[in-house]
PDB file of N, CA and C in Angstrom:
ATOM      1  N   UNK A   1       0.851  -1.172   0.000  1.00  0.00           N
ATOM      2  CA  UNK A   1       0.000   0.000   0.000  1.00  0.00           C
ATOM      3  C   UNK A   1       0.904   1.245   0.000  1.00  0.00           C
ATOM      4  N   UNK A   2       0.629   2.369  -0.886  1.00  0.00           N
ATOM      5  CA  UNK A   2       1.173   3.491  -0.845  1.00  0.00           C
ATOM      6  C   UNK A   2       1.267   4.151   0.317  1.00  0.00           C
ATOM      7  N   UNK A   3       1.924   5.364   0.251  1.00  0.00           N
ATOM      8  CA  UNK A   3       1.271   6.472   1.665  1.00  0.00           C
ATOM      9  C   UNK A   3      -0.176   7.052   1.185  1.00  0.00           C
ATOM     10  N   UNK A   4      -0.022   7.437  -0.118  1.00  0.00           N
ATOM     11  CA  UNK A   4      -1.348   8.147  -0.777  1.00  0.00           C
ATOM     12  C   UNK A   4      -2.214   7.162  -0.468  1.00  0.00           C
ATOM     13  N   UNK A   5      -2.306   6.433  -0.373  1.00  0.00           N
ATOM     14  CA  UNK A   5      -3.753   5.122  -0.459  1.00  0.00           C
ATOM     15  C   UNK A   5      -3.872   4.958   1.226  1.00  0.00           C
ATOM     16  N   UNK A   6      -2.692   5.064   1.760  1.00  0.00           N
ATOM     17  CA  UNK A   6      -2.486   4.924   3.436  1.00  0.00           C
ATOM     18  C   UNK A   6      -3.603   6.173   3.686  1.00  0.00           C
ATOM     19  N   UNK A   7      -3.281   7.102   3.600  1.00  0.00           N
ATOM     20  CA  UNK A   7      -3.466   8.398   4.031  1.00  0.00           C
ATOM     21  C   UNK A   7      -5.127   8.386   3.225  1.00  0.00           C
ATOM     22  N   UNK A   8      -5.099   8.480   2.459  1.00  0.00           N
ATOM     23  CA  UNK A   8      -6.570   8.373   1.412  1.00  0.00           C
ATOM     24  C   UNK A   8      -7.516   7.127   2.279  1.00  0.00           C
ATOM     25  N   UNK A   9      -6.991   6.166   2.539  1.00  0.00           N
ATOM     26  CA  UNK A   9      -8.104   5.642   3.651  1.00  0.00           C
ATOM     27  C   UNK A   9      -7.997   5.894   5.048  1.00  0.00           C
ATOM     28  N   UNK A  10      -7.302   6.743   5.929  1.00  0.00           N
ATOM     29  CA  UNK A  10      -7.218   7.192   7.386  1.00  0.00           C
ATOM     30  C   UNK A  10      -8.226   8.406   6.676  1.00  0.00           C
ATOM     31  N   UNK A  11      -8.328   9.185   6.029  1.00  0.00           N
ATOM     32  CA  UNK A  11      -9.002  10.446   5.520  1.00  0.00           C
ATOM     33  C   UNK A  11     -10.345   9.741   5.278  1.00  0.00           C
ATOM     34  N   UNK A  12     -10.532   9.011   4.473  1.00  0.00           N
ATOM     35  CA  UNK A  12     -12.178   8.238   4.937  1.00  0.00           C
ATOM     36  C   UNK A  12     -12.790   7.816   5.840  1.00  0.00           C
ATOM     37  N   UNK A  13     -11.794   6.871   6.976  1.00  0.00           N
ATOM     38  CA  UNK A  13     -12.246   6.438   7.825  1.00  0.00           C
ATOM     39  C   UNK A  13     -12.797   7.294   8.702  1.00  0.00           C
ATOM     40  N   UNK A  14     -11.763   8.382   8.738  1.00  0.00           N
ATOM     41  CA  UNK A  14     -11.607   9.972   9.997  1.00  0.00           C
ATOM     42  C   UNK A  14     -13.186  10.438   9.372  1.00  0.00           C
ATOM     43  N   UNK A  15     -13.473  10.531   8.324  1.00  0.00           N
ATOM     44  CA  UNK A  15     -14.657  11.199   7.741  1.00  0.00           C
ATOM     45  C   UNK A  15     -16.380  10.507   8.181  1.00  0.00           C
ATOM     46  N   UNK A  16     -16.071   9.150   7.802  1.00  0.00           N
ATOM     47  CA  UNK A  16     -17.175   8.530   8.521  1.00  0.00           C
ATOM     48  C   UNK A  16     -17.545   8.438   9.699  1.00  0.00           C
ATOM     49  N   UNK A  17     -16.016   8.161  10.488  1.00  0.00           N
ATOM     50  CA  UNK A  17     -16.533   8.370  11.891  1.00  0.00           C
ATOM     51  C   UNK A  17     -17.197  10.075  12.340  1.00  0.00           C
ATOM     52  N   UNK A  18     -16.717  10.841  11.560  1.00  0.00           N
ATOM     53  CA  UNK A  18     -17.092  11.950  11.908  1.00  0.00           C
ATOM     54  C   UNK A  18     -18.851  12.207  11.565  1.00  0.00           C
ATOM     55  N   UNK A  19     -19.192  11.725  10.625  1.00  0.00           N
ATOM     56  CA  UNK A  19     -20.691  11.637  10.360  1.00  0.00           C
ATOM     57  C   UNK A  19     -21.609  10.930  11.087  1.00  0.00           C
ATOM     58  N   UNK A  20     -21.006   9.421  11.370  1.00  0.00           N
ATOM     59  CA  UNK A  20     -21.647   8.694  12.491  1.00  0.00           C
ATOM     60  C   UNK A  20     -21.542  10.333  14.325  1.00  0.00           C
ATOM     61  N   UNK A  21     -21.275  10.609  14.742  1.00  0.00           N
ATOM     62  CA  UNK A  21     -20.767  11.371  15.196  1.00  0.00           C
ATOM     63  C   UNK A  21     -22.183  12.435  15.572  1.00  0.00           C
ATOM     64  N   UNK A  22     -22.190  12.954  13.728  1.00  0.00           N
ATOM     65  CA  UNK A  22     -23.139  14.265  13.776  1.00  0.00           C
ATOM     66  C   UNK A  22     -24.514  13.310  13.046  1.00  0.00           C
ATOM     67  N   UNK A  23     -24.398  12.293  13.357  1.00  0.00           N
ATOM     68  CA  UNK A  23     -25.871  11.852  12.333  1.00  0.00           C
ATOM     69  C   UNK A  23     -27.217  12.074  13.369  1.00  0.00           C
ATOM     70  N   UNK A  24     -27.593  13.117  12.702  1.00  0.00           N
ATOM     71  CA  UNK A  24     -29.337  13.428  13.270  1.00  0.00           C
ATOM     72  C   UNK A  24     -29.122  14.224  14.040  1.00  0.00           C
ATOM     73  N   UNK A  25     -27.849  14.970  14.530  1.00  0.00           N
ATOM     74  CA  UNK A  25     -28.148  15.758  15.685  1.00  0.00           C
ATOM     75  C   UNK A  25     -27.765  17.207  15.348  1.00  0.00           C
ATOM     76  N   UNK A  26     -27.668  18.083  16.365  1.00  0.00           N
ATOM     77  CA  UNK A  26     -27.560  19.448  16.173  1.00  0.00           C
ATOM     78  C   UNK A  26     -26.448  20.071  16.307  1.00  0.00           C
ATOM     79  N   UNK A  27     -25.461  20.201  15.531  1.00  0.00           N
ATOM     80  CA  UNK A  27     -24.147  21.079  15.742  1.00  0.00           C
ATOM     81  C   UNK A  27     -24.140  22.325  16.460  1.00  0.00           C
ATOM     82  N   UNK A  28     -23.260  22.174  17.106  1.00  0.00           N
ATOM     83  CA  UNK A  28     -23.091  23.741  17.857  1.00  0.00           C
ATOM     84  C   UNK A  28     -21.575  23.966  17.781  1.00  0.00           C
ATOM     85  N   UNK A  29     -21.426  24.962  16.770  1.00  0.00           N
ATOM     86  CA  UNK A  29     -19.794  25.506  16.292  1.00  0.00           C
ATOM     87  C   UNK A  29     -19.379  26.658  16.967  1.00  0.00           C
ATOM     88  N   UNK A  30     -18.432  26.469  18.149  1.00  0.00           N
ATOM     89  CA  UNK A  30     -18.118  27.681  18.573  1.00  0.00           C
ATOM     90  C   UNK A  30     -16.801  28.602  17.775  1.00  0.00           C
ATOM     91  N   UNK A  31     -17.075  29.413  17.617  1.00  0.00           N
ATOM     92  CA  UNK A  31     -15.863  30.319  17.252  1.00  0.00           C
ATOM     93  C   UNK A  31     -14.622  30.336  18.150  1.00  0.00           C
ATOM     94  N   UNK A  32     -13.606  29.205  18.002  1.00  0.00           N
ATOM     95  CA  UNK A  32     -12.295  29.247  19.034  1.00  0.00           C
ATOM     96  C   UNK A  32     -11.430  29.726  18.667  1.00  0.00           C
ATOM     97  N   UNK A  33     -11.212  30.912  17.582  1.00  0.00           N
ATOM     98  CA  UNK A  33      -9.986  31.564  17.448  1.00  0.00           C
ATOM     99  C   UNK A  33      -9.365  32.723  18.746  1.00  0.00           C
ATOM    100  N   UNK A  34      -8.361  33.510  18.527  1.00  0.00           N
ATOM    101  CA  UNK A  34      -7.338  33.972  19.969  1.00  0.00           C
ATOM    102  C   UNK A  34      -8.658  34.821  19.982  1.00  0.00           C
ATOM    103  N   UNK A  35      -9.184  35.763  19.125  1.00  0.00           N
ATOM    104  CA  UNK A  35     -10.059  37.067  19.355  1.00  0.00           C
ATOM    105  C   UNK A  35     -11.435  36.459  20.407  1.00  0.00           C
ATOM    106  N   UNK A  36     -11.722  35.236  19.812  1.00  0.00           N
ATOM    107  CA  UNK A  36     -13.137  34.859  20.691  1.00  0.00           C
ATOM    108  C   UNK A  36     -12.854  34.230  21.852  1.00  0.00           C
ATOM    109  N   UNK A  37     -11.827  33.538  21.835  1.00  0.00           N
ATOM    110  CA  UNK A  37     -11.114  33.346  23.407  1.00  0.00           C
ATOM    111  C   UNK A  37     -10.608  34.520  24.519  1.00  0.00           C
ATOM    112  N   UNK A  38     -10.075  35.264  23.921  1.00  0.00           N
ATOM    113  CA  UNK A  38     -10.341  36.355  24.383  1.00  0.00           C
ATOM    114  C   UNK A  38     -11.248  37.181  25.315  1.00  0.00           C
ATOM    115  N   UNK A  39     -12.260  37.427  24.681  1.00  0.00           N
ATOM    116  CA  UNK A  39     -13.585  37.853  25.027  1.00  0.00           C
ATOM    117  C   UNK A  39     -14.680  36.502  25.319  1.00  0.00           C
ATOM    118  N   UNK A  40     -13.898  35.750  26.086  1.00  0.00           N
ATOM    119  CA  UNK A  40     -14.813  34.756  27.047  1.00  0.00           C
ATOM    120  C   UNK A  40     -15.240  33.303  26.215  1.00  0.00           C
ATOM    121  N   UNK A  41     -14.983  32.829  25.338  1.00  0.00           N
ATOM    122  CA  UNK A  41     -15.267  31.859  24.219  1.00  0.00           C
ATOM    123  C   UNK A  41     -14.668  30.300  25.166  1.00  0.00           C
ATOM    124  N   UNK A  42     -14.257  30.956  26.174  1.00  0.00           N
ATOM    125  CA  UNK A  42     -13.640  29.521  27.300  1.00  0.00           C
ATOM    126  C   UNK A  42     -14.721  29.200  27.918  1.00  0.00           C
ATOM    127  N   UNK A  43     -15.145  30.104  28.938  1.00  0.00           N
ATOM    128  CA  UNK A  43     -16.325  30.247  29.364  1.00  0.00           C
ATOM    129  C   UNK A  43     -17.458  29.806  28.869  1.00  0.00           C
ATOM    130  N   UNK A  44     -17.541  30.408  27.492  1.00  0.00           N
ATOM    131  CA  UNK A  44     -18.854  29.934  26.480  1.00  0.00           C
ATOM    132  C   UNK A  44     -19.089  28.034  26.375  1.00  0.00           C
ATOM    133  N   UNK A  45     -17.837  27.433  25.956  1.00  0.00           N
ATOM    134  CA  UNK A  45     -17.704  26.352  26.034  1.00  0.00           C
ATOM    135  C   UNK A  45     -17.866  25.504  27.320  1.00  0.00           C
ATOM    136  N   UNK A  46     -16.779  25.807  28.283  1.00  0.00           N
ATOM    137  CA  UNK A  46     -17.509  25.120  29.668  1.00  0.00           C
ATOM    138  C   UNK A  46     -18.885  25.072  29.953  1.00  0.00           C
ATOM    139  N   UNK A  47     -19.485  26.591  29.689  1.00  0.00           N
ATOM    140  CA  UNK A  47     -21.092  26.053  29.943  1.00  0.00           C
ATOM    141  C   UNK A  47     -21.893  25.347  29.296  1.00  0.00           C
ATOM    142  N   UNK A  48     -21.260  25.843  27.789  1.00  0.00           N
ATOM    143  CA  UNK A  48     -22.374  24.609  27.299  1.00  0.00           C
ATOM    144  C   UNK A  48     -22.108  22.969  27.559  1.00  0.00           C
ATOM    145  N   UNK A  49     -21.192  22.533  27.597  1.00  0.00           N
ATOM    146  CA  UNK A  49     -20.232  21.223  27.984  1.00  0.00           C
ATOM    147  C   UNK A  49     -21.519  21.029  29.266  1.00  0.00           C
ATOM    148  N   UNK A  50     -21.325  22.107  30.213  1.00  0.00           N
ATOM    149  CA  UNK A  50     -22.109  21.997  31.643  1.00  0.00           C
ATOM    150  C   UNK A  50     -23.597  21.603  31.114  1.00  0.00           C
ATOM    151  N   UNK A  51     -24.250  22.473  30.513  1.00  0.00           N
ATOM    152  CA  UNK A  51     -25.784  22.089  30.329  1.00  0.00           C
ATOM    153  C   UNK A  51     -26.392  21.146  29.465  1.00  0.00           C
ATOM    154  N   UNK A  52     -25.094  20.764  28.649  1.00  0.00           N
ATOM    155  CA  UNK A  52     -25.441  19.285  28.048  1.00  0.00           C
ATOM    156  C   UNK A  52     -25.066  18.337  28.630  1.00  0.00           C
ATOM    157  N   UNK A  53     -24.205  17.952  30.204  1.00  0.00           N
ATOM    158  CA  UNK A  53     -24.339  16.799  31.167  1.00  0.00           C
ATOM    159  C   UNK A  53     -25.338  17.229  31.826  1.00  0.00           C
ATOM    160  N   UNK A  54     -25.639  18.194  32.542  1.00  0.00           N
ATOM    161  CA  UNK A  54     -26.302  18.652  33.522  1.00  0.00           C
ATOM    162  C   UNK A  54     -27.859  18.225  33.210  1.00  0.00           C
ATOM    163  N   UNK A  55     -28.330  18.476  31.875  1.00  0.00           N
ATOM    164  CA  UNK A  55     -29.691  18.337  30.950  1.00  0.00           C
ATOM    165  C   UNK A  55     -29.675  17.097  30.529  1.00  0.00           C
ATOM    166  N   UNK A  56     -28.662  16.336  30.358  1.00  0.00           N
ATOM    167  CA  UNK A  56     -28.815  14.952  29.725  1.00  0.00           C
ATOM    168  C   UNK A  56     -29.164  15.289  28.427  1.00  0.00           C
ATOM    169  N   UNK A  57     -28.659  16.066  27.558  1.00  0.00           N
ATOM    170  CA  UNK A  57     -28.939  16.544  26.375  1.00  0.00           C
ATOM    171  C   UNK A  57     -28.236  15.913  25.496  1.00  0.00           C
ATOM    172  N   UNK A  58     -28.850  14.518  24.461  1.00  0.00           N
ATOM    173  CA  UNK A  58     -28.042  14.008  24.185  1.00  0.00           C
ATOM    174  C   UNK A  58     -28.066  14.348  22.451  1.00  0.00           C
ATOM    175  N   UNK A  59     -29.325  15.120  22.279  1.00  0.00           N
ATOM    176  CA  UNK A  59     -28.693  15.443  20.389  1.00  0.00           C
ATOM    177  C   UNK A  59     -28.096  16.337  20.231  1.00  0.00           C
ATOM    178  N   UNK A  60     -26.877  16.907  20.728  1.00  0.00           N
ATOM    179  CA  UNK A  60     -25.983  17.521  20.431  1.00  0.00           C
ATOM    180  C   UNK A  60     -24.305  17.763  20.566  1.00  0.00           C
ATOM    181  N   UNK A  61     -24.107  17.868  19.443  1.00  0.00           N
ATOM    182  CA  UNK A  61     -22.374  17.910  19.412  1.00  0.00           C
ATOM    183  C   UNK A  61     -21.893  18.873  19.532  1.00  0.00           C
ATOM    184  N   UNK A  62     -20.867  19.149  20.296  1.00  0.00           N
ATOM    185  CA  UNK A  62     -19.956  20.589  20.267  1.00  0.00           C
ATOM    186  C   UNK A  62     -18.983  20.431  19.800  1.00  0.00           C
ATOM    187  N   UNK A  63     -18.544  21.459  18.397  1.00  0.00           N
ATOM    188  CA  UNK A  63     -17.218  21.372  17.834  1.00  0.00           C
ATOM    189  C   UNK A  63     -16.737  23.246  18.024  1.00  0.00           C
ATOM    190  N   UNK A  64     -15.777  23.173  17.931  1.00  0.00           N
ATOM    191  CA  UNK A  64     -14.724  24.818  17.909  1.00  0.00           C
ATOM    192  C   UNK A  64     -14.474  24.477  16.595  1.00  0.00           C
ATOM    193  N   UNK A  65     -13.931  25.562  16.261  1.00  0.00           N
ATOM    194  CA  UNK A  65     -14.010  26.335  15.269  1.00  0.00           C
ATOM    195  C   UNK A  65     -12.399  27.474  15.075  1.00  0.00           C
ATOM    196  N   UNK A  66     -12.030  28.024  13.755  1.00  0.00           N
ATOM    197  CA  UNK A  66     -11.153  28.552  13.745  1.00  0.00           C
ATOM    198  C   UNK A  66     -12.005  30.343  14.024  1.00  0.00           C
ATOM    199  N   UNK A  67     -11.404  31.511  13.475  1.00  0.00           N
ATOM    200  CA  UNK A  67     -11.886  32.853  13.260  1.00  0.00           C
ATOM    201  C   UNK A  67     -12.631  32.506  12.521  1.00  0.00           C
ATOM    202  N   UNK A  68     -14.016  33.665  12.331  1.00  0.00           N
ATOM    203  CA  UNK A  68     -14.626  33.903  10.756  1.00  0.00           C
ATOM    204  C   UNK A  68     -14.428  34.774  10.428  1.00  0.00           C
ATOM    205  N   UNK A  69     -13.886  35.579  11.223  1.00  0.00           N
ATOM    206  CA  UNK A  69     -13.010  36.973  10.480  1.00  0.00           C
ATOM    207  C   UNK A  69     -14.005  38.201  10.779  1.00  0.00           C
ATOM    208  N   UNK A  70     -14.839  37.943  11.856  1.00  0.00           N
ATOM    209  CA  UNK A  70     -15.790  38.833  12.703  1.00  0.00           C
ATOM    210  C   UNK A  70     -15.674  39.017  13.781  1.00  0.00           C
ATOM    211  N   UNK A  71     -14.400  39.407  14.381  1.00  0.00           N
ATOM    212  CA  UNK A  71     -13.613  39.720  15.110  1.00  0.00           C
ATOM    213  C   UNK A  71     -14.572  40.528  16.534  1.00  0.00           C
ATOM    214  N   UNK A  72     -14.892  41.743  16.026  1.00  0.00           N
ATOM    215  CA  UNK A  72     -16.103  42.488  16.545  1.00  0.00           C
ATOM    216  C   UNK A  72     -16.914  41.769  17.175  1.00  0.00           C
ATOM    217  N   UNK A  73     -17.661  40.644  16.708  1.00  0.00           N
ATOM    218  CA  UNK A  73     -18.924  40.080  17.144  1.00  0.00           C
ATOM    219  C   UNK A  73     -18.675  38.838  18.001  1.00  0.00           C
ATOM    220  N   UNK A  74     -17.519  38.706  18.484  1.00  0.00           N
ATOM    221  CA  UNK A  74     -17.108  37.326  19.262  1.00  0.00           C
ATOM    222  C   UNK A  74     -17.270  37.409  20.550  1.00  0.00           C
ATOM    223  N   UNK A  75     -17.802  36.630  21.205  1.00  0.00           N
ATOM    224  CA  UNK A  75     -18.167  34.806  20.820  1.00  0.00           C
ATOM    225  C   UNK A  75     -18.944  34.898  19.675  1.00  0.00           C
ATOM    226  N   UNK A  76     -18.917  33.871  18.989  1.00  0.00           N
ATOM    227  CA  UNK A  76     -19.916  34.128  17.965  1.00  0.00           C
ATOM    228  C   UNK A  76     -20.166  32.277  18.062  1.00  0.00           C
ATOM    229  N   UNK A  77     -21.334  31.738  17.879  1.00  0.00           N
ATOM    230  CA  UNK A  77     -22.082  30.508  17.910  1.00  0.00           C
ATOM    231  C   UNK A  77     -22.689  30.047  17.040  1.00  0.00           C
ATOM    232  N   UNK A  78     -22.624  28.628  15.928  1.00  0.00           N
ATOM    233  CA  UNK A  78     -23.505  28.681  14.605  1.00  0.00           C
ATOM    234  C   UNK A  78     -24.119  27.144  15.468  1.00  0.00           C
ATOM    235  N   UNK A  79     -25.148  27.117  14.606  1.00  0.00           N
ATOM    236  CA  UNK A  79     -26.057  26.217  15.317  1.00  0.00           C
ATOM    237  C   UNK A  79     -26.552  25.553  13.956  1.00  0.00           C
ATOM    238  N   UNK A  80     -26.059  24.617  13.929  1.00  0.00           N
ATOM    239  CA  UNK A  80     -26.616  23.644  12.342  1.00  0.00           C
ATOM    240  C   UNK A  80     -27.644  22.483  12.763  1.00  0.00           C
ATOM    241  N   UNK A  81     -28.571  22.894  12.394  1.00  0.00           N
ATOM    242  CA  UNK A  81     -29.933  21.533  12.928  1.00  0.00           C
ATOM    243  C   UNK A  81     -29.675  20.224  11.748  1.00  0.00           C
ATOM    244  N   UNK A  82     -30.481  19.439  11.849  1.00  0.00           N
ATOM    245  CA  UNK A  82     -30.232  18.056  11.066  1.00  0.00           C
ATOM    246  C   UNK A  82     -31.152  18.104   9.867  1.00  0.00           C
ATOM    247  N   UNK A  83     -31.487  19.289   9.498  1.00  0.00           N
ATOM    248  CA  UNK A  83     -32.697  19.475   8.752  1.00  0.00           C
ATOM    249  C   UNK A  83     -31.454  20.717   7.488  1.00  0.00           C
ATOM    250  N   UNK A  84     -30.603  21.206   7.907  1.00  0.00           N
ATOM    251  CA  UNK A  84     -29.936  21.756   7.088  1.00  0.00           C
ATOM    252  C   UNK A  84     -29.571  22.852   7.401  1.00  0.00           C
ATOM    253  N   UNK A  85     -30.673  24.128   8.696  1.00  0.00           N
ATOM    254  CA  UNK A  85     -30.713  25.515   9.154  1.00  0.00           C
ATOM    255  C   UNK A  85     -29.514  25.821   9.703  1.00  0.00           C
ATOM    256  N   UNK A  86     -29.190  26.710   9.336  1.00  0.00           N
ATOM    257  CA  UNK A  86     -27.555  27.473   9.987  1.00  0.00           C
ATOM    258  C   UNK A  86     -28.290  29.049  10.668  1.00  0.00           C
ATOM    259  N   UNK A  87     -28.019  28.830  12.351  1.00  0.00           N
ATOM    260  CA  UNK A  87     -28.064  30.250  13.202  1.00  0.00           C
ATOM    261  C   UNK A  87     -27.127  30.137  13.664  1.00  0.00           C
ATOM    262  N   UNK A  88     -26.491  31.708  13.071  1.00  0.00           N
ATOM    263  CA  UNK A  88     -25.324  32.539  13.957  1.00  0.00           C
ATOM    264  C   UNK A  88     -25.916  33.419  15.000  1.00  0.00           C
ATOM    265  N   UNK A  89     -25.483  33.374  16.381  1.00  0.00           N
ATOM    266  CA  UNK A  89     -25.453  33.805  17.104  1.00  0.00           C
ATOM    267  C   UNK A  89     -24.060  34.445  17.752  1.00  0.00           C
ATOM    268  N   UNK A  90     -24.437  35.774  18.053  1.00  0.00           N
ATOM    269  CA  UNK A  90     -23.390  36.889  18.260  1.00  0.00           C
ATOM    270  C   UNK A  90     -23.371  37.668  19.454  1.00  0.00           C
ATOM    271  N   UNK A  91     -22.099  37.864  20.287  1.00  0.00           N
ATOM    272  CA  UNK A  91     -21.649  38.347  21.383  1.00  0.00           C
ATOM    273  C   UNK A  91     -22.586  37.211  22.159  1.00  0.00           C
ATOM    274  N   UNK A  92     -21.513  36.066  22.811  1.00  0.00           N
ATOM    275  CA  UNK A  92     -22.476  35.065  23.318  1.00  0.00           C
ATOM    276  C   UNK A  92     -21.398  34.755  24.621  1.00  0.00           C
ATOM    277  N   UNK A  93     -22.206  35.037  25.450  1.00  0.00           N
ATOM    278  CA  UNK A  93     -21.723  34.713  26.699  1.00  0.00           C
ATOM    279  C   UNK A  93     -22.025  33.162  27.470  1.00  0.00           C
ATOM    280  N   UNK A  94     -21.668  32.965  28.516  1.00  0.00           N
ATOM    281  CA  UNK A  94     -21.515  31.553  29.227  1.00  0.00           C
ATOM    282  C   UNK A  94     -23.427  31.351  29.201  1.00  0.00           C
ATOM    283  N   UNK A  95     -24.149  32.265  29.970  1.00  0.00           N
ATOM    284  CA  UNK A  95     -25.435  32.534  30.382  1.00  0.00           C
ATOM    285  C   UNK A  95     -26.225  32.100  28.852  1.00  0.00           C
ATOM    286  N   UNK A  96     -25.994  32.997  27.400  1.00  0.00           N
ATOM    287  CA  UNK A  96     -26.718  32.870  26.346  1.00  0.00           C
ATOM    288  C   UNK A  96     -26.324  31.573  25.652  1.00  0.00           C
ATOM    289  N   UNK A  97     -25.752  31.222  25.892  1.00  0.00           N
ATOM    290  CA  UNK A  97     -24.900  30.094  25.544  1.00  0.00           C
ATOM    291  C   UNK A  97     -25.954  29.027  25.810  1.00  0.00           C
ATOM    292  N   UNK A  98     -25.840  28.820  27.226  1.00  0.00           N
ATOM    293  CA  UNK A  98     -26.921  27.432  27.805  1.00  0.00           C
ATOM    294  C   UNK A  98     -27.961  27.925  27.356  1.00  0.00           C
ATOM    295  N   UNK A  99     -28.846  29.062  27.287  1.00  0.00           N
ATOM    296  CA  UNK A  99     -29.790  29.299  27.034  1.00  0.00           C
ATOM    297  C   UNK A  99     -30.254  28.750  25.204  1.00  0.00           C
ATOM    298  N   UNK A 100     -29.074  29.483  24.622  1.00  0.00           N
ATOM    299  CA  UNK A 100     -29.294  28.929  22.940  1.00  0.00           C
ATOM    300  C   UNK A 100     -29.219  27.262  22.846  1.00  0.00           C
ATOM    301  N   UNK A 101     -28.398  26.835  23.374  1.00  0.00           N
ATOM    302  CA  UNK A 101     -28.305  25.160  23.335  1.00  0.00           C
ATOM    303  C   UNK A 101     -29.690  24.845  23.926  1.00  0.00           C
ATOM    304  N   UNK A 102     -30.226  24.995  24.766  1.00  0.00           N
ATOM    305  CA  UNK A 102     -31.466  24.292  25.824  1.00  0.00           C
ATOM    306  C   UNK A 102     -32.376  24.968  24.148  1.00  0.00           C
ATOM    307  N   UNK A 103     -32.540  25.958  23.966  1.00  0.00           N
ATOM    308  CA  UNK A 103     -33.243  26.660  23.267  1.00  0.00           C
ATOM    309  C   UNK A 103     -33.509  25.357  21.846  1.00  0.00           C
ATOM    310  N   UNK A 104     -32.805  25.380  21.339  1.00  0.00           N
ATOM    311  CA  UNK A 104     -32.455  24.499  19.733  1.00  0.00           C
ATOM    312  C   UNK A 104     -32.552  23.146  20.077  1.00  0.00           C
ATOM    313  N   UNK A 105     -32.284  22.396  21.095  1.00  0.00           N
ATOM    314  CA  UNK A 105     -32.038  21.119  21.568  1.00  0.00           C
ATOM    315  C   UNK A 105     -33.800  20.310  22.111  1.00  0.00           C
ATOM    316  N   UNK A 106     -34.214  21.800  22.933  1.00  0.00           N
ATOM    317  CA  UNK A 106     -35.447  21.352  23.669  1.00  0.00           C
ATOM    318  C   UNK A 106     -36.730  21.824  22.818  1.00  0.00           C
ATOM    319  N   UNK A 107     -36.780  22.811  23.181  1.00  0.00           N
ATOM    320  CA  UNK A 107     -37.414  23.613  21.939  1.00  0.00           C
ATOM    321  C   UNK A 107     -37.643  23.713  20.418  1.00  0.00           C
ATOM    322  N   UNK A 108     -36.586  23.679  20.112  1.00  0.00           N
ATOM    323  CA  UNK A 108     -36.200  23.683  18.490  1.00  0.00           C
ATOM    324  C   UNK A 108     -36.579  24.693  18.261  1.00  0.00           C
ATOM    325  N   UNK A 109     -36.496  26.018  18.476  1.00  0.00           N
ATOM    326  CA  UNK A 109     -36.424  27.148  18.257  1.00  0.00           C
ATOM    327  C   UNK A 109     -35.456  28.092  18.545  1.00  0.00           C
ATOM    328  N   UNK A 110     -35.139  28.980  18.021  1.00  0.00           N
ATOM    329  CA  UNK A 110     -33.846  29.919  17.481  1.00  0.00           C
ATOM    330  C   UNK A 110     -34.563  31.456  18.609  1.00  0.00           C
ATOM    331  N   UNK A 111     -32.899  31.682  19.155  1.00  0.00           N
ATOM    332  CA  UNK A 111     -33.377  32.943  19.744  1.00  0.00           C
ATOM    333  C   UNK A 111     -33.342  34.606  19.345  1.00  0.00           C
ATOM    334  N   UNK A 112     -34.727  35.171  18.625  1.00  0.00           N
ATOM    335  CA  UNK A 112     -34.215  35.723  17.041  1.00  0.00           C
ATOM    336  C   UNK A 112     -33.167  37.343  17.719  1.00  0.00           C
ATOM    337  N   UNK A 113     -33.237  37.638  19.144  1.00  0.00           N
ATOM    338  CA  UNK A 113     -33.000  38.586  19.350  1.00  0.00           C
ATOM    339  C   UNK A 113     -31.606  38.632  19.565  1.00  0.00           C
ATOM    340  N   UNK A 114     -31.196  37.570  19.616  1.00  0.00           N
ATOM    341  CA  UNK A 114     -29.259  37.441  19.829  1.00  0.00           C
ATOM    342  C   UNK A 114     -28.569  36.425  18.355  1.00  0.00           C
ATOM    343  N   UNK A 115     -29.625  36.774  17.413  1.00  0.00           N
ATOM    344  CA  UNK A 115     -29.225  36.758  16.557  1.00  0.00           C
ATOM    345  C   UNK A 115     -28.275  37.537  15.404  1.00  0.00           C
ATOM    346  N   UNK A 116     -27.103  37.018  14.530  1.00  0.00           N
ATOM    347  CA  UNK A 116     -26.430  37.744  13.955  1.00  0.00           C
ATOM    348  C   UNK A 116     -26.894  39.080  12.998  1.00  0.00           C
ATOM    349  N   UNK A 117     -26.329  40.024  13.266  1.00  0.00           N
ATOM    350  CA  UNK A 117     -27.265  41.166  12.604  1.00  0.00           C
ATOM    351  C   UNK A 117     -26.340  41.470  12.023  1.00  0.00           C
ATOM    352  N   UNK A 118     -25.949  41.638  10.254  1.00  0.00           N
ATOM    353  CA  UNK A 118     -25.226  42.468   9.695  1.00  0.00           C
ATOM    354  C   UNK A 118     -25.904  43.244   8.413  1.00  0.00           C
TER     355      UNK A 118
END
C-alpha cells in the first residue's frame, strides 16, 4: 500500500466516523480563534459542555471552530440543525450560551434577538 492510499483511507475512515458522530443531531460551532477566546469563548464552552451533562442533552455535538473573520462580534455561535438551518449567534456569553443550546435542543427554536445582525 502506498502512503497516498495509506493516508486516502485514514481520511475516509476519519470522515465517517465523523458523520456517524453528527448523524441526526444538532451542531453547535463555537468560534475558538485567539479574538473569541479572548472575550470569554472559554467560558462559552464550559457552559455549554455543563448544560449538556447537567440536561442529559443528548442530540448535540460541540465542535470549535477557527476565526470567521468577525472579530467584533465574538463569541460568535452557529447552530446547524439536522434538517440543514444554519443560526449565527453573536456576542455570546456563558449565560446565552446554555440558554441557545437548551433553546435548539429542547425547543427547536432559534433565539431571534441574539441573533447575527449584519
Amino acid at each position: 500500500m502506498s502512503y497516498n492510499e495509506f493516508y486516502d483511507n485514514l481520511r475516509i475512515s476519519a470522515e465517517e466516523n465523523i458523520q456517524k458522530k453528527r448523524n441526526g443531531k444538532i451542531r453547535v460551532v463555537l468560534g475558538y480563534g485567539v479574538c473569541s477566546i479572548s472575550v470569554g469563548a472559554s467560558e462559552v464552552l464550559k457552559a455549554m459542555q455543563e448544560v449538556i451533562a447537567d440536561g442529559e442533552i443528548n442530540n448535540v455535538v460541540i465542535e470549535t471552530t477557527g476565526c470567521a473573520g468577525l472579530c467584533a462580534k465574538e463569541p460568535m455561535l452557529d447552530i446547524y440543525t439536522p434538517d440543514g438551518k444554519r443560526f449565527t449567534y453573536e456576542y455570546v456569553t456563558a449565560d446565552k450560551a446554555k440558554a441557545i443550546v437548551v433553546s435548539h435542543a429542547i425547543l427547536e427554536e432559534e433565539i431571534k434577538k441574539w441573533l447575527l445582525k449584519m
